[in-house]
PDB file of N, CA and C in Angstrom:
ATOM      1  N   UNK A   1     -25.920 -10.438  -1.127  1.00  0.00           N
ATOM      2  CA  UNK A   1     -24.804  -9.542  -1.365  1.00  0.00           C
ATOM      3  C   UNK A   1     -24.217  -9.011  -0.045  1.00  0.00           C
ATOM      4  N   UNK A   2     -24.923  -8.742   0.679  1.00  0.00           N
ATOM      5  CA  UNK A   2     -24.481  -8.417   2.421  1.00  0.00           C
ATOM      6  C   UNK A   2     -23.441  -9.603   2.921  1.00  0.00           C
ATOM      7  N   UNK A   3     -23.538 -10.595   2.809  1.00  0.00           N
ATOM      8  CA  UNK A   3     -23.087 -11.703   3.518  1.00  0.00           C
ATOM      9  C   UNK A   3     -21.834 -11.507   2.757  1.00  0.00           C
ATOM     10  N   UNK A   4     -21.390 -11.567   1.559  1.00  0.00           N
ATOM     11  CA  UNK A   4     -20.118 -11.251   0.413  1.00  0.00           C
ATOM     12  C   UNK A   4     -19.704 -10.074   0.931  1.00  0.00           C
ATOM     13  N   UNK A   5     -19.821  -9.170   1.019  1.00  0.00           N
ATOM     14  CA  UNK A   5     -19.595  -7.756   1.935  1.00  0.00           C
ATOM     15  C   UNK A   5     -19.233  -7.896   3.591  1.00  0.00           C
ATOM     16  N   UNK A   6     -19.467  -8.500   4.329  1.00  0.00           N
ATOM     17  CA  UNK A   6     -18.700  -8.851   5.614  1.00  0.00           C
ATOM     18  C   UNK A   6     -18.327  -9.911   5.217  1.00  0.00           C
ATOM     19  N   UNK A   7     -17.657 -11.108   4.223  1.00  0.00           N
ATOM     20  CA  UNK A   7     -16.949 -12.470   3.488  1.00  0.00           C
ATOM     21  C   UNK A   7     -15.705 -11.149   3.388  1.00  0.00           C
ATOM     22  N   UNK A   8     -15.628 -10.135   2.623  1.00  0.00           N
ATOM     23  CA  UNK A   8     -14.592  -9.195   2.519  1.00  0.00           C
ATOM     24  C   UNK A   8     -13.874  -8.391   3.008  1.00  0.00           C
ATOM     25  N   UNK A   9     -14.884  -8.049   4.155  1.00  0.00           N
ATOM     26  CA  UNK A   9     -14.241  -7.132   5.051  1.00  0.00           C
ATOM     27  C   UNK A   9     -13.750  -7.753   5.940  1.00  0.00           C
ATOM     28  N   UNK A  10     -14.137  -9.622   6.629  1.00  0.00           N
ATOM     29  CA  UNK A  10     -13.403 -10.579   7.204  1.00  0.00           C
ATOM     30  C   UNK A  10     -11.988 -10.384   6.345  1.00  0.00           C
ATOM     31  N   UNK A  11     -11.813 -11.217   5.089  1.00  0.00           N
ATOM     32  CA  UNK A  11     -10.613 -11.572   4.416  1.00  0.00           C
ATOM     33  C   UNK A  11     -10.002 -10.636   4.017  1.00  0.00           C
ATOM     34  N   UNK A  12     -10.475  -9.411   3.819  1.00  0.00           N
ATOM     35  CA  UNK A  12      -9.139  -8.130   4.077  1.00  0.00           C
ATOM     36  C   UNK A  12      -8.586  -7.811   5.414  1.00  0.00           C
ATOM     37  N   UNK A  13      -9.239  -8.220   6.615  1.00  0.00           N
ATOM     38  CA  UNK A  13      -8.897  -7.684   7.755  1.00  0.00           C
ATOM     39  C   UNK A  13      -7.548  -8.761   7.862  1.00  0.00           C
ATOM     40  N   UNK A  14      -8.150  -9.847   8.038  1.00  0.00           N
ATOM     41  CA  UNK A  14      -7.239 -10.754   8.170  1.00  0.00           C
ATOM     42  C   UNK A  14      -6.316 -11.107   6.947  1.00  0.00           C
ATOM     43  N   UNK A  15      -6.112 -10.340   5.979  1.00  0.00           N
ATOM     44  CA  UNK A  15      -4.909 -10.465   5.401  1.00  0.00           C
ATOM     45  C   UNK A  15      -3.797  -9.225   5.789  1.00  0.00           C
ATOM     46  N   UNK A  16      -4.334  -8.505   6.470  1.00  0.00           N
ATOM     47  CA  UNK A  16      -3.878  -7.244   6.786  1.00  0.00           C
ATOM     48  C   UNK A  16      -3.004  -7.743   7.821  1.00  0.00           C
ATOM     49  N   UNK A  17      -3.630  -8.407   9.180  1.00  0.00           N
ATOM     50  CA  UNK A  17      -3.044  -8.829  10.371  1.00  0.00           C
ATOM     51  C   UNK A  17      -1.704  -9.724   9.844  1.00  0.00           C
ATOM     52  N   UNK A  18      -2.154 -10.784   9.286  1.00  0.00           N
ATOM     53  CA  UNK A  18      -0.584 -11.960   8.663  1.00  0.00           C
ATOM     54  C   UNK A  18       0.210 -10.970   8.075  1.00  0.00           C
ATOM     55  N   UNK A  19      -0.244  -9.765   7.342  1.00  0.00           N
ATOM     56  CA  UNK A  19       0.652  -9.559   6.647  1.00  0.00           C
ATOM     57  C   UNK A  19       1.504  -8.813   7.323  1.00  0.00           C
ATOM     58  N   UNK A  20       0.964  -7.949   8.631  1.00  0.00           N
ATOM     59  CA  UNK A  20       2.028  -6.975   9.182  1.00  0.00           C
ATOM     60  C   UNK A  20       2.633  -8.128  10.642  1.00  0.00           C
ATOM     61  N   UNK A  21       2.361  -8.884  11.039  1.00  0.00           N
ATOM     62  CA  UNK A  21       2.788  -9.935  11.381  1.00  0.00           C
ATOM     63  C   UNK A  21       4.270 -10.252  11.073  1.00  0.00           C
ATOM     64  N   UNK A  22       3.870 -10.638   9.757  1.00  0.00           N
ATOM     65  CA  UNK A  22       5.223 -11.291   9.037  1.00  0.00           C
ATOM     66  C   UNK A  22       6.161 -10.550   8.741  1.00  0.00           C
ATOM     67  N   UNK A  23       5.507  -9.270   8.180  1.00  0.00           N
ATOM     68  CA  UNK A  23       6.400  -8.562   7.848  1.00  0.00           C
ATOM     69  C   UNK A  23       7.536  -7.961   9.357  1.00  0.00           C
ATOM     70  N   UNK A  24       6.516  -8.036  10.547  1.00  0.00           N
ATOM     71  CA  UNK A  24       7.547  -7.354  11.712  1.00  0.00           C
ATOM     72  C   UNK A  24       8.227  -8.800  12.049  1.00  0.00           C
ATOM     73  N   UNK A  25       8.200  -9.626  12.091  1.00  0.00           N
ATOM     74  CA  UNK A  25       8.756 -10.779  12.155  1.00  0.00           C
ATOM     75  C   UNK A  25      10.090 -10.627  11.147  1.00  0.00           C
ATOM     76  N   UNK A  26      10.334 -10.699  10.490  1.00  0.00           N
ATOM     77  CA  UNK A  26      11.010 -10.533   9.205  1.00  0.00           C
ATOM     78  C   UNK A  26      12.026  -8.659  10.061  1.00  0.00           C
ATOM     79  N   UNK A  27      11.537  -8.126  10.193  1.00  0.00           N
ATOM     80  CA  UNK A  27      12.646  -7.259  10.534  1.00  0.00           C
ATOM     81  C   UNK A  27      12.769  -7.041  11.671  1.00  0.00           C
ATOM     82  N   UNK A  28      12.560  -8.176  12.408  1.00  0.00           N
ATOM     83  CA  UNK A  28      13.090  -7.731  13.919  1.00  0.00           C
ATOM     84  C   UNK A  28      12.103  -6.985  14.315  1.00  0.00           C
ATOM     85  N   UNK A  29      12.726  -6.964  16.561  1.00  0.00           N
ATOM     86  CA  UNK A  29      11.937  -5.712  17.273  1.00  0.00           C
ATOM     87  C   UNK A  29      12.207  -4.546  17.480  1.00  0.00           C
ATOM     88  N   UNK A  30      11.178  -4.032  17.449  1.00  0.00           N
ATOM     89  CA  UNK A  30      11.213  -2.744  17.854  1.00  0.00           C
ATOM     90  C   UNK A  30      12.837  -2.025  18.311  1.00  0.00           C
ATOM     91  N   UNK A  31      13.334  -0.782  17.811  1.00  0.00           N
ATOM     92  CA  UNK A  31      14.806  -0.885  18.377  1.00  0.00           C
ATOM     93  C   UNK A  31      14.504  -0.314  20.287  1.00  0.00           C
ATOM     94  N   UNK A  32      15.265   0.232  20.769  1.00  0.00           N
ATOM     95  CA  UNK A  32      14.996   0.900  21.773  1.00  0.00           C
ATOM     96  C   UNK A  32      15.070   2.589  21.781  1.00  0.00           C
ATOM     97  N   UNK A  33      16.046   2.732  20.808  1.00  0.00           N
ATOM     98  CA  UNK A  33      16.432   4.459  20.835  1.00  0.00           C
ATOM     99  C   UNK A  33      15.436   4.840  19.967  1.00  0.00           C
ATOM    100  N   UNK A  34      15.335   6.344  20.061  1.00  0.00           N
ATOM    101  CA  UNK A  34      14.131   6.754  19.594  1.00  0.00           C
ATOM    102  C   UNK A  34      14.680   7.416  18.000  1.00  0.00           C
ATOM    103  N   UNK A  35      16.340   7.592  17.698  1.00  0.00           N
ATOM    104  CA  UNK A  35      15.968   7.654  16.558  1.00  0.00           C
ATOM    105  C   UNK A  35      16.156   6.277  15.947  1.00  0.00           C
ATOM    106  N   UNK A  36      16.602   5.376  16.067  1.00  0.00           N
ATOM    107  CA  UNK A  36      16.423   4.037  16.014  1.00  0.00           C
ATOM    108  C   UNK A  36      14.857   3.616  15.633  1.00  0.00           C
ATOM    109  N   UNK A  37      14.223   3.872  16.135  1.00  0.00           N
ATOM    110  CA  UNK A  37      12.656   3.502  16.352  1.00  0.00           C
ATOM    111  C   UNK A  37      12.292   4.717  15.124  1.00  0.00           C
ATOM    112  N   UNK A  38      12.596   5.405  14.929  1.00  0.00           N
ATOM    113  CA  UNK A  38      12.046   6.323  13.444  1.00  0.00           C
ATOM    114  C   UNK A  38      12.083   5.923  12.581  1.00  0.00           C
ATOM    115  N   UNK A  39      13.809   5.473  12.253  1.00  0.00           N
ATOM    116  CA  UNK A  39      14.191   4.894  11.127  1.00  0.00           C
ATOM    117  C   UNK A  39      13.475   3.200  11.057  1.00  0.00           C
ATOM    118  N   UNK A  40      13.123   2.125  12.008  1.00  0.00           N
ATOM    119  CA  UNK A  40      12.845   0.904  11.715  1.00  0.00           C
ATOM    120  C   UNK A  40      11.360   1.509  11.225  1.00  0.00           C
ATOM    121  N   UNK A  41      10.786   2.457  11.652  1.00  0.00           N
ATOM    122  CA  UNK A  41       9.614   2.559  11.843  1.00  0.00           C
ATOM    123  C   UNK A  41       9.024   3.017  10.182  1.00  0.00           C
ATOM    124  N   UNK A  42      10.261   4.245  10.045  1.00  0.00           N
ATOM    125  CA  UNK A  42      10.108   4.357   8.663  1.00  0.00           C
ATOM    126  C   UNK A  42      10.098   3.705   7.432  1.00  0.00           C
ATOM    127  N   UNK A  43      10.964   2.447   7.637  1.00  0.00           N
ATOM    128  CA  UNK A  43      11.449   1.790   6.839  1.00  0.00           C
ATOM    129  C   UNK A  43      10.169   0.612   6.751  1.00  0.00           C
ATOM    130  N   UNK A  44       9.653   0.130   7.925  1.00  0.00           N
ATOM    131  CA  UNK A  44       8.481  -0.851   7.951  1.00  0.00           C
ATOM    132  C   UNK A  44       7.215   0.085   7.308  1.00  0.00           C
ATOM    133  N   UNK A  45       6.888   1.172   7.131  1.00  0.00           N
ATOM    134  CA  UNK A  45       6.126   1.567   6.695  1.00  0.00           C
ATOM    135  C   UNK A  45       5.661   1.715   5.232  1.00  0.00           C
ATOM    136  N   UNK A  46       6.896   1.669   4.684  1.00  0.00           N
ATOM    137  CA  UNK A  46       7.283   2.298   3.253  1.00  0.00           C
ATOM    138  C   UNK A  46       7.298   0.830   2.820  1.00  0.00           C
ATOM    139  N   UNK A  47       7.460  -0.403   3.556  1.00  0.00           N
ATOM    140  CA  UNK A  47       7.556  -1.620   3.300  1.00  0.00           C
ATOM    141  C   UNK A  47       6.067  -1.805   1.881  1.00  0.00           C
ATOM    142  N   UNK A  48       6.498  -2.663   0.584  1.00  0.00           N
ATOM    143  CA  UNK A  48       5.081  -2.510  -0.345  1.00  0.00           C
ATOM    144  C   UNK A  48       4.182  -4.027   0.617  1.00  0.00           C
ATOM    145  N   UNK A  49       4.229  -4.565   1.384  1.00  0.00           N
ATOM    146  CA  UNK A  49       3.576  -5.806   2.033  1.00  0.00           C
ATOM    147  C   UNK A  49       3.265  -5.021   2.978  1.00  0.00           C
ATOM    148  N   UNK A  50       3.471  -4.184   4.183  1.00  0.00           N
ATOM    149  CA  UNK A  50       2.888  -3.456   4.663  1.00  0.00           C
ATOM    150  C   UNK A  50       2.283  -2.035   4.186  1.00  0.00           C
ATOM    151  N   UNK A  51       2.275  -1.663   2.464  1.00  0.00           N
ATOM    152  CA  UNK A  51       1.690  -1.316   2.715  1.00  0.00           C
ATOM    153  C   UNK A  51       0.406  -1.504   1.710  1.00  0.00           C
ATOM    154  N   UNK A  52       0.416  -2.977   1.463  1.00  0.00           N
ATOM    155  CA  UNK A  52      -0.625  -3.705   0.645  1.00  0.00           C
ATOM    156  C   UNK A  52      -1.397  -4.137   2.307  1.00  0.00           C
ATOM    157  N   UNK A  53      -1.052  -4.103   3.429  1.00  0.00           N
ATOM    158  CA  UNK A  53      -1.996  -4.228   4.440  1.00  0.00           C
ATOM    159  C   UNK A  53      -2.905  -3.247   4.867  1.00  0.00           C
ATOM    160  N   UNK A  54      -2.125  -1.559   4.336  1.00  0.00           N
ATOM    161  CA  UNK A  54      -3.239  -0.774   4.618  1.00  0.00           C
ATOM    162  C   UNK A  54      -3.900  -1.108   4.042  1.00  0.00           C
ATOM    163  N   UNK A  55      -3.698  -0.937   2.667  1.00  0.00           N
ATOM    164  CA  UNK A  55      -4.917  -1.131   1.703  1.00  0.00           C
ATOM    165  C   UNK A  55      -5.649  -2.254   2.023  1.00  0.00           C
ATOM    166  N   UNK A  56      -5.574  -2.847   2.461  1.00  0.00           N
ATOM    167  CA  UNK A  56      -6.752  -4.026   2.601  1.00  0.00           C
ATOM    168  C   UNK A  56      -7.430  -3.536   3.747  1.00  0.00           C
ATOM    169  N   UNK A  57      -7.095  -2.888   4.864  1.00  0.00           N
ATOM    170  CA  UNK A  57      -7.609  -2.351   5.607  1.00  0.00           C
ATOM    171  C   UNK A  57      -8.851  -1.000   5.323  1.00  0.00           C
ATOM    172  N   UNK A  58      -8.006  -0.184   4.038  1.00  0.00           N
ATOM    173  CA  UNK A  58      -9.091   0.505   3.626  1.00  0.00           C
ATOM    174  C   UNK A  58     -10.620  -0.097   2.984  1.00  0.00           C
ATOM    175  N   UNK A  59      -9.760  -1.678   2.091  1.00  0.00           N
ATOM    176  CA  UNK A  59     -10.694  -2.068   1.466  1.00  0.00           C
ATOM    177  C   UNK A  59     -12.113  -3.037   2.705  1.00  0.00           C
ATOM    178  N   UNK A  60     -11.281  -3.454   3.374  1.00  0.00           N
ATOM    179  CA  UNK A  60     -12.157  -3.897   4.517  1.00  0.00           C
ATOM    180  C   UNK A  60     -13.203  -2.871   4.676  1.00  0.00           C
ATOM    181  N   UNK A  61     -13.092  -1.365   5.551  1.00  0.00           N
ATOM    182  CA  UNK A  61     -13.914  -0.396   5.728  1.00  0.00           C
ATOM    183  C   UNK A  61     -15.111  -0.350   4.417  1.00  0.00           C
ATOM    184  N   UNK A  62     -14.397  -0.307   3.230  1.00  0.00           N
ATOM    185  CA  UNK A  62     -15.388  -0.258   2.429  1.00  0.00           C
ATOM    186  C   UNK A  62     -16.617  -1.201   1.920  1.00  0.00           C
ATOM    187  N   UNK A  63     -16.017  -2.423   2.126  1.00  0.00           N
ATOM    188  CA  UNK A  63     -16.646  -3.639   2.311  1.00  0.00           C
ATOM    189  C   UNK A  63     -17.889  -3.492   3.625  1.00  0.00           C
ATOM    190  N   UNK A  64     -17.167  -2.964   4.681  1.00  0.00           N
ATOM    191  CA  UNK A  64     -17.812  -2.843   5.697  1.00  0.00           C
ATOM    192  C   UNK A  64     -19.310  -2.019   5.585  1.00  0.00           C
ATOM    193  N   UNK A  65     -18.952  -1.131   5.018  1.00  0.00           N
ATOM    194  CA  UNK A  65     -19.649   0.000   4.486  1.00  0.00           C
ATOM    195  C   UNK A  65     -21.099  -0.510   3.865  1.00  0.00           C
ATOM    196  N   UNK A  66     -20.822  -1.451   2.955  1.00  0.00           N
ATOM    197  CA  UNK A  66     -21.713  -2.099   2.246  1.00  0.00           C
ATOM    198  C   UNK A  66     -22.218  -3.015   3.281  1.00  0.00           C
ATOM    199  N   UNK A  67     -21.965  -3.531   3.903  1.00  0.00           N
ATOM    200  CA  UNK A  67     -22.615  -4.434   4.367  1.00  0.00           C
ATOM    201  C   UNK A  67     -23.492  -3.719   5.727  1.00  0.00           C
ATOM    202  N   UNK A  68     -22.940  -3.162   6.808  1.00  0.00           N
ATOM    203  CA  UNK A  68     -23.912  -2.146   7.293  1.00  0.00           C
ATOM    204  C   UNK A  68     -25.130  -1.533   6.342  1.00  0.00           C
ATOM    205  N   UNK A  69     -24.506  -1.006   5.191  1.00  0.00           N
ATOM    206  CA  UNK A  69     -26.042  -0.145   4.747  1.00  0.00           C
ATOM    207  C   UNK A  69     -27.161  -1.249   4.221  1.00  0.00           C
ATOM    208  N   UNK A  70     -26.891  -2.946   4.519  1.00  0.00           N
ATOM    209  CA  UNK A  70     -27.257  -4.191   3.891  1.00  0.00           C
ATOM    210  C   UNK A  70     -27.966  -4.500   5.209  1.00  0.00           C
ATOM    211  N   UNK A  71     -27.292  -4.694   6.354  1.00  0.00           N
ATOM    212  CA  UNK A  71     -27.876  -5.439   7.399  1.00  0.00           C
ATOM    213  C   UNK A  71     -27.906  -4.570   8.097  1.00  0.00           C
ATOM    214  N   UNK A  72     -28.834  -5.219   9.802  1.00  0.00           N
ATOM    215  CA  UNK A  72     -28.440  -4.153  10.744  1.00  0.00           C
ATOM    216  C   UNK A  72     -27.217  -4.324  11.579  1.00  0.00           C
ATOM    217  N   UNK A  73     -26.879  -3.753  12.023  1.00  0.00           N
ATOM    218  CA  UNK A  73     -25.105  -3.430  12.296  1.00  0.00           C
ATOM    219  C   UNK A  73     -25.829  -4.565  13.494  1.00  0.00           C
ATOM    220  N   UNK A  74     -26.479  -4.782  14.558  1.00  0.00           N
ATOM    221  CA  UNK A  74     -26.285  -5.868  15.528  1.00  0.00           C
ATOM    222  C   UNK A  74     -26.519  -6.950  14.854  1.00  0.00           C
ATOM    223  N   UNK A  75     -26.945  -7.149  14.006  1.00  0.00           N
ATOM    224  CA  UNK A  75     -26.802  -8.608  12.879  1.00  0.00           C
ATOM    225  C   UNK A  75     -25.266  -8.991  12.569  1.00  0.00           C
ATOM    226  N   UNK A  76     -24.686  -7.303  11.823  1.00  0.00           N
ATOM    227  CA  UNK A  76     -23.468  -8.347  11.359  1.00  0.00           C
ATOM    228  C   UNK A  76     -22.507  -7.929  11.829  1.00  0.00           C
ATOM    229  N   UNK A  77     -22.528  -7.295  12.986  1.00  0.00           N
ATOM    230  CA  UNK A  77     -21.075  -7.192  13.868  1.00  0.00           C
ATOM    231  C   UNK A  77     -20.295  -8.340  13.923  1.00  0.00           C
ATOM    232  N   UNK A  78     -21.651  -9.632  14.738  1.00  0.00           N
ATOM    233  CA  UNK A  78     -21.081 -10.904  15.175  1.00  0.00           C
ATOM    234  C   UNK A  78     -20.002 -11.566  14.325  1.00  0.00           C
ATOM    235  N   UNK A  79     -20.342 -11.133  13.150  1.00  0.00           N
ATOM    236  CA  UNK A  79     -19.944 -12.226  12.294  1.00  0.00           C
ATOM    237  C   UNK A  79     -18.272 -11.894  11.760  1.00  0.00           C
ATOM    238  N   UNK A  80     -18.066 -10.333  12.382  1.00  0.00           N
ATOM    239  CA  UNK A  80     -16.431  -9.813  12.354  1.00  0.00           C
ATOM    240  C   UNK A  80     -15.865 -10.906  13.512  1.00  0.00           C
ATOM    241  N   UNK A  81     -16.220 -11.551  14.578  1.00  0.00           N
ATOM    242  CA  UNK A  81     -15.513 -12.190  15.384  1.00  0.00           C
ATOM    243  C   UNK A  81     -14.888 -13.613  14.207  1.00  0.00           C
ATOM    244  N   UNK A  82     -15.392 -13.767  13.073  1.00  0.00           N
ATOM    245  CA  UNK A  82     -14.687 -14.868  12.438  1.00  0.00           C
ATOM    246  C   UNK A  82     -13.497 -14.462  12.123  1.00  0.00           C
ATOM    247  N   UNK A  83     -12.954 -13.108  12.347  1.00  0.00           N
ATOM    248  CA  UNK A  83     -11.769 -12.924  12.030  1.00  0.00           C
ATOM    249  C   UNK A  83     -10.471 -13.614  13.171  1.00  0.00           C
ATOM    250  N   UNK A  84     -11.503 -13.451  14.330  1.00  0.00           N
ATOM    251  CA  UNK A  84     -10.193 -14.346  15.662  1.00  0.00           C
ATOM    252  C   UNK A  84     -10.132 -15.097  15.058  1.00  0.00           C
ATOM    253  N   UNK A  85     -10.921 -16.078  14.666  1.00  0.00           N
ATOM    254  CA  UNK A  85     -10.769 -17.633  14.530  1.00  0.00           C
ATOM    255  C   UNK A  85      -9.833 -17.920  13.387  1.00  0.00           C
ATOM    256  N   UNK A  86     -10.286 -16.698  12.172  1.00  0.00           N
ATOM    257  CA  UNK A  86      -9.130 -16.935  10.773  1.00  0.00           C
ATOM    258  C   UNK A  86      -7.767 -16.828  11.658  1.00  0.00           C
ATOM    259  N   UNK A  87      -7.650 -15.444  11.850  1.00  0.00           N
ATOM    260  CA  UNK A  87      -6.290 -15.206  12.915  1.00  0.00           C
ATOM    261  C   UNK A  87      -5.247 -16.145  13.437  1.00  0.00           C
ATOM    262  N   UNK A  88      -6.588 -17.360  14.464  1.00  0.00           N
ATOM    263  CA  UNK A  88      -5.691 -17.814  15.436  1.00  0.00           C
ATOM    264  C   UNK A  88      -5.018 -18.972  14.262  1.00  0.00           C
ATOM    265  N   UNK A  89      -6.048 -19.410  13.490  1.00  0.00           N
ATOM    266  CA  UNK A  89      -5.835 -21.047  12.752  1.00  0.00           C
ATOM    267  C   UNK A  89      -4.715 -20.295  11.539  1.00  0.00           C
ATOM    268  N   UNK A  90      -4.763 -19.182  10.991  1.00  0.00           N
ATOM    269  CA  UNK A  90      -3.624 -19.184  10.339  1.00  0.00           C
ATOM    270  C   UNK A  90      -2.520 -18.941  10.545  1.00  0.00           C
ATOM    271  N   UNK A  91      -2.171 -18.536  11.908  1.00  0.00           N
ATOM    272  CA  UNK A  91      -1.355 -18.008  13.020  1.00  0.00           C
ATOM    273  C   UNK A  91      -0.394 -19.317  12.685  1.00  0.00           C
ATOM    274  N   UNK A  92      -1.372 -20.452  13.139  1.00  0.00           N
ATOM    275  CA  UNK A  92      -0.234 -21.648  13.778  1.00  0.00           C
ATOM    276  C   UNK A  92      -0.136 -21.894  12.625  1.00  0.00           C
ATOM    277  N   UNK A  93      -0.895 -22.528  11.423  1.00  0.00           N
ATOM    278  CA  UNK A  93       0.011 -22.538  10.094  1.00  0.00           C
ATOM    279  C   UNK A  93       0.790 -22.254   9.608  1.00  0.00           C
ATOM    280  N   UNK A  94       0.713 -20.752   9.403  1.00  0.00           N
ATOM    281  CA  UNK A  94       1.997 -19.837   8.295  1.00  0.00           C
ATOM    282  C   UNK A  94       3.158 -19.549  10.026  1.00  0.00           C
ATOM    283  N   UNK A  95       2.607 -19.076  11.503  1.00  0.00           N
ATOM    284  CA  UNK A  95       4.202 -19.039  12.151  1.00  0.00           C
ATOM    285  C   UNK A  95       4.490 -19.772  13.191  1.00  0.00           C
ATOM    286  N   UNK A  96       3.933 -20.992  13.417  1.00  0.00           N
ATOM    287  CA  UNK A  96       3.933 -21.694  13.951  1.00  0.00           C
ATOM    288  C   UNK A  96       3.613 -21.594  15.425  1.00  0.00           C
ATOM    289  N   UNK A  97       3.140 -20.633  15.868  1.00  0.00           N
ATOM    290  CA  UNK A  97       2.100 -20.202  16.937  1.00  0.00           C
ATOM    291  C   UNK A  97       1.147 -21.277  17.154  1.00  0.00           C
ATOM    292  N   UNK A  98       1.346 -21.363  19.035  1.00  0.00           N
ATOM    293  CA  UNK A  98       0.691 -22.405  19.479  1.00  0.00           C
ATOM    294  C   UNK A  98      -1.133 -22.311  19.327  1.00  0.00           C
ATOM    295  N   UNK A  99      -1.631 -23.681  19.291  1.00  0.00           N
ATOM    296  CA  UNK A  99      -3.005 -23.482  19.501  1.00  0.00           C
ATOM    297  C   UNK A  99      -3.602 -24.237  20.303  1.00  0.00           C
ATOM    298  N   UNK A 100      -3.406 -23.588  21.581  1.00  0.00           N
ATOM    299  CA  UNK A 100      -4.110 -24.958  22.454  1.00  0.00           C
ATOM    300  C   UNK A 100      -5.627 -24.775  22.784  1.00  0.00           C
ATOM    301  N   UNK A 101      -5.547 -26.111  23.843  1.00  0.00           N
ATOM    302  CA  UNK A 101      -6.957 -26.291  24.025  1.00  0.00           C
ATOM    303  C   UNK A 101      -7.525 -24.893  24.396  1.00  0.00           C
ATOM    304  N   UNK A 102      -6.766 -24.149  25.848  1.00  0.00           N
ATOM    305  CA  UNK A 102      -8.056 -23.190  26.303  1.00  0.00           C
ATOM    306  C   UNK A 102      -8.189 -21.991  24.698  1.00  0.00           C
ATOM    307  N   UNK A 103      -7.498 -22.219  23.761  1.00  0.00           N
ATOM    308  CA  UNK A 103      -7.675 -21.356  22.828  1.00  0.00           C
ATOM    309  C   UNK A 103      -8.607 -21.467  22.063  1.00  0.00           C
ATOM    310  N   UNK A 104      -8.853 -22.918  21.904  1.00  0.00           N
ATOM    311  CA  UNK A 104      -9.377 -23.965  20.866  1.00  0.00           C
ATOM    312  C   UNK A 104     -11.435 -23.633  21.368  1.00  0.00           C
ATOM    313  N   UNK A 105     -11.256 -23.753  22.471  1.00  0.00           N
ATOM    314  CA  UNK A 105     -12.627 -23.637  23.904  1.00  0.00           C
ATOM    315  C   UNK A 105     -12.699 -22.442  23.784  1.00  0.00           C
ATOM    316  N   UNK A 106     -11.832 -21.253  23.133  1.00  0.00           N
ATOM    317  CA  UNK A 106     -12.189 -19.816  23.205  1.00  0.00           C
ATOM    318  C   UNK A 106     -12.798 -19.625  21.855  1.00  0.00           C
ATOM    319  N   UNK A 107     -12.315 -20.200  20.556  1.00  0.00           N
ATOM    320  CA  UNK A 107     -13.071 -20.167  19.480  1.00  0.00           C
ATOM    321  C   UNK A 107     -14.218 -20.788  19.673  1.00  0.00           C
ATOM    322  N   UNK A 108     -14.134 -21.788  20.133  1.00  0.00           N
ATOM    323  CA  UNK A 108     -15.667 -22.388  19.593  1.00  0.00           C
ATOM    324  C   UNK A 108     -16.818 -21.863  20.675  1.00  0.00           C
ATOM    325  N   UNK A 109     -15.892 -20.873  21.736  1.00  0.00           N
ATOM    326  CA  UNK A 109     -17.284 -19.811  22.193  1.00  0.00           C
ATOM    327  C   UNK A 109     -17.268 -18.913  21.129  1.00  0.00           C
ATOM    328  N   UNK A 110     -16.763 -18.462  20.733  1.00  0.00           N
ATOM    329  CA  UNK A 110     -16.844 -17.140  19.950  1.00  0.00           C
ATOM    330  C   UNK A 110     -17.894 -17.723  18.692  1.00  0.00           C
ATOM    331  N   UNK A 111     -17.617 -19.076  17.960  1.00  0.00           N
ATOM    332  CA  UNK A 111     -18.086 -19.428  17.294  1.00  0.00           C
ATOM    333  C   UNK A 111     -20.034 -19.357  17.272  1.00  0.00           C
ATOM    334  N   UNK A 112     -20.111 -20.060  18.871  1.00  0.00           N
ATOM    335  CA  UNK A 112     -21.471 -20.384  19.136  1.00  0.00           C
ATOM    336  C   UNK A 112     -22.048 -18.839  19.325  1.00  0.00           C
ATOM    337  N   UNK A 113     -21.569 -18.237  20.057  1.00  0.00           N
ATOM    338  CA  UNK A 113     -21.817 -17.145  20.307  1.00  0.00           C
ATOM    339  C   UNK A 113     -22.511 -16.039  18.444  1.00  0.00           C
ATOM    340  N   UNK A 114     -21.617 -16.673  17.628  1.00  0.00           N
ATOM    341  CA  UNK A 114     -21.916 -15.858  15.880  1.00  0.00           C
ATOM    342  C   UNK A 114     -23.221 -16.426  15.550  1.00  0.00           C
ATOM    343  N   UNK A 115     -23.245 -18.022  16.156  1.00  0.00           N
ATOM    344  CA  UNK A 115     -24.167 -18.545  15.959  1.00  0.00           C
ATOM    345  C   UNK A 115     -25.630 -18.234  16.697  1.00  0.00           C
ATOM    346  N   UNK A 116     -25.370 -17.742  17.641  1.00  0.00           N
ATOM    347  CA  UNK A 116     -26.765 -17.263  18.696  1.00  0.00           C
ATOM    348  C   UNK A 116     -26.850 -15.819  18.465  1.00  0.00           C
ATOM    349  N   UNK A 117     -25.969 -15.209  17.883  1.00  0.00           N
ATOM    350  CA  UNK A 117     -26.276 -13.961  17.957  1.00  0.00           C
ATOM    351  C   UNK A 117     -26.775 -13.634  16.717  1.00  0.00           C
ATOM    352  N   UNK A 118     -26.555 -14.586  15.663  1.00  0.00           N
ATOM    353  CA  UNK A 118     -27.190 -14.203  14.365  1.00  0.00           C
ATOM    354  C   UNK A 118     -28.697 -14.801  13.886  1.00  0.00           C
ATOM    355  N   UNK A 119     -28.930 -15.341  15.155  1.00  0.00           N
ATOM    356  CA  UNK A 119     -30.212 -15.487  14.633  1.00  0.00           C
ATOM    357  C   UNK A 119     -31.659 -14.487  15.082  1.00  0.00           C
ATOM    358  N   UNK A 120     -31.057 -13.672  15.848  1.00  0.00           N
ATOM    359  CA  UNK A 120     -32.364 -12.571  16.276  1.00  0.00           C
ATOM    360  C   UNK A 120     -32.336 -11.162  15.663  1.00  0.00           C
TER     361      UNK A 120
END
């Protein structure tokens, strides 16, 4: 049940990230004036896709929650780094964000690294 409990708090985190992603993608940058920047700011907030990302963000924590009081927190920290890797690979899918090699050589440290660190 621990392992399903950081499986959740991975796939809420990272639905959280695509989703506010897309969504700032979708309305443009940042303006420059500051009431400019209230109003985009307001308006991205109130957004229901941003704000189905908090909530996944809350639901992550709670997920999280469970799984700490399951394992010991240096057990399953490691295993939040699978969220770069969801990140980068759905990145270039859904916005066509590059994935190169030294990126490619940065996951599969991060990878080995989940892998060495979860076994002590």
């Amino acid at each position: 049940m621990s392992y399903l409990y950081i499986s959740l708090t991975i796939v809420f985190t990272v639905y959280g990230q695509l989703v506010i992603k897309w969504q700032a993608a979708r309305s443009g940058g940042l303006p420059g004036g500051g009431a400019d920047k209230l109003l985009y700011l307001s308006h991205f907030l109130l957004n229901p896709w941003v704000i189905s990302a908090f909530v996944a963000a809350f639901l992550a924590s709670l997920a999280w929650i469970g799984a700490v009081s399951k394992l010991p927190l240096s057990h399953a920290y490691p295993f939040m780094s699978l969220a770069f890797v969801l990140v980068l690979f759905l990145s270039g899918l859904l916005f066509q964000e590059p994935i190169t090699w030294p990126k490619m050589v940065g996951m599969a440290l991060i990878v080995g690294g989940i892998v060495v660190g979860s076994q002590g």
